[in-house]
Protein backbone atom coordinates (compact mmCIF):
# COMPACT_ATOMS: atom_id res chain seq x y z
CA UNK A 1 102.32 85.30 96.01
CA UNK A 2 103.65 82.13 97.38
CA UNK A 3 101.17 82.27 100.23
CA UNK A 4 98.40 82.76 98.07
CA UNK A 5 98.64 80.39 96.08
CA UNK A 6 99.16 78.15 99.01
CA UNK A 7 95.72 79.09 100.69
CA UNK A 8 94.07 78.99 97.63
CA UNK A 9 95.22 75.46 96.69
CA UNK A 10 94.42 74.39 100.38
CA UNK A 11 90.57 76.11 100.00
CA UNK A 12 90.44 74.48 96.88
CA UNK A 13 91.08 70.80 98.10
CA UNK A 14 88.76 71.72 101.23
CA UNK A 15 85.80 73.01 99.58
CA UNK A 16 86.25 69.61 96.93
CA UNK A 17 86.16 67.21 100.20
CA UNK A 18 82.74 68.78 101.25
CA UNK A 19 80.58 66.08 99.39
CA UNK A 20 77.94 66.45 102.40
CA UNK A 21 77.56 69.91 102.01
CA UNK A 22 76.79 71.05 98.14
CA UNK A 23 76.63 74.85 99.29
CA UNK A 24 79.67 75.04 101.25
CA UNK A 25 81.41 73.39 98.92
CA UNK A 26 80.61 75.93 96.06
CA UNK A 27 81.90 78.79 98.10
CA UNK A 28 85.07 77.07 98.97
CA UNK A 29 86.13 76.11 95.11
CA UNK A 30 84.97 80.08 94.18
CA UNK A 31 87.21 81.08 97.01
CA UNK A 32 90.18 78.91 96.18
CA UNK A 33 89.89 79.49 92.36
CA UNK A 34 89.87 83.46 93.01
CA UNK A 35 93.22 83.26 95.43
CA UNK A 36 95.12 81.22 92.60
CA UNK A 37 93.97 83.94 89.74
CA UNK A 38 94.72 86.85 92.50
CA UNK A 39 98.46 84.64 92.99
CA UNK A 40 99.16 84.37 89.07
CA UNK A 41 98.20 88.40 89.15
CA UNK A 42 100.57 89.54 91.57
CA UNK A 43 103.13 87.18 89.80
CA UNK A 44 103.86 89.24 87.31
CA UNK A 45 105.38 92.63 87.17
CA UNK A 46 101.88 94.11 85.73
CA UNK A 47 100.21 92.63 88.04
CA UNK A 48 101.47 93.79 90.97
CA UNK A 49 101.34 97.34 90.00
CA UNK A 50 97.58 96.79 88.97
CA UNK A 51 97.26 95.95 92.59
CA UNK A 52 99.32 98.36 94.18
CA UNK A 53 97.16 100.72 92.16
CA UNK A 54 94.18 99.38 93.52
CA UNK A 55 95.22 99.65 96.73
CA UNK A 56 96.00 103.21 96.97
């Protein structure tokens, strides 16, 4: 969880640096906002059985 969060806060602060690039930047800030949301899911105990259920 710890190493989601992580990558998703370092995507995040990437893809807001990309002023040249409007596209890329986009993508980057979807990306990072998706790891933090998939980070507070496995968080909690719910959560990571929802994912271990998807999984299998």
């Amino acid at each position: 969880m710890v190493i989601f969060a992580a990558l998703g806060l370092f995507v995040l602060s990437y893809g807001w640096r990309q002023k040249n690039r409007p596209a890329v930047r986009v993508v980057f800030i979807i990306f990072g906002i998706l790891l933090l949301v998939f980070a507070g899911i496995t968080a909690t105990p719910q959560g990571t059985e929802i994912v271990s259920h998807m999984i299998q």
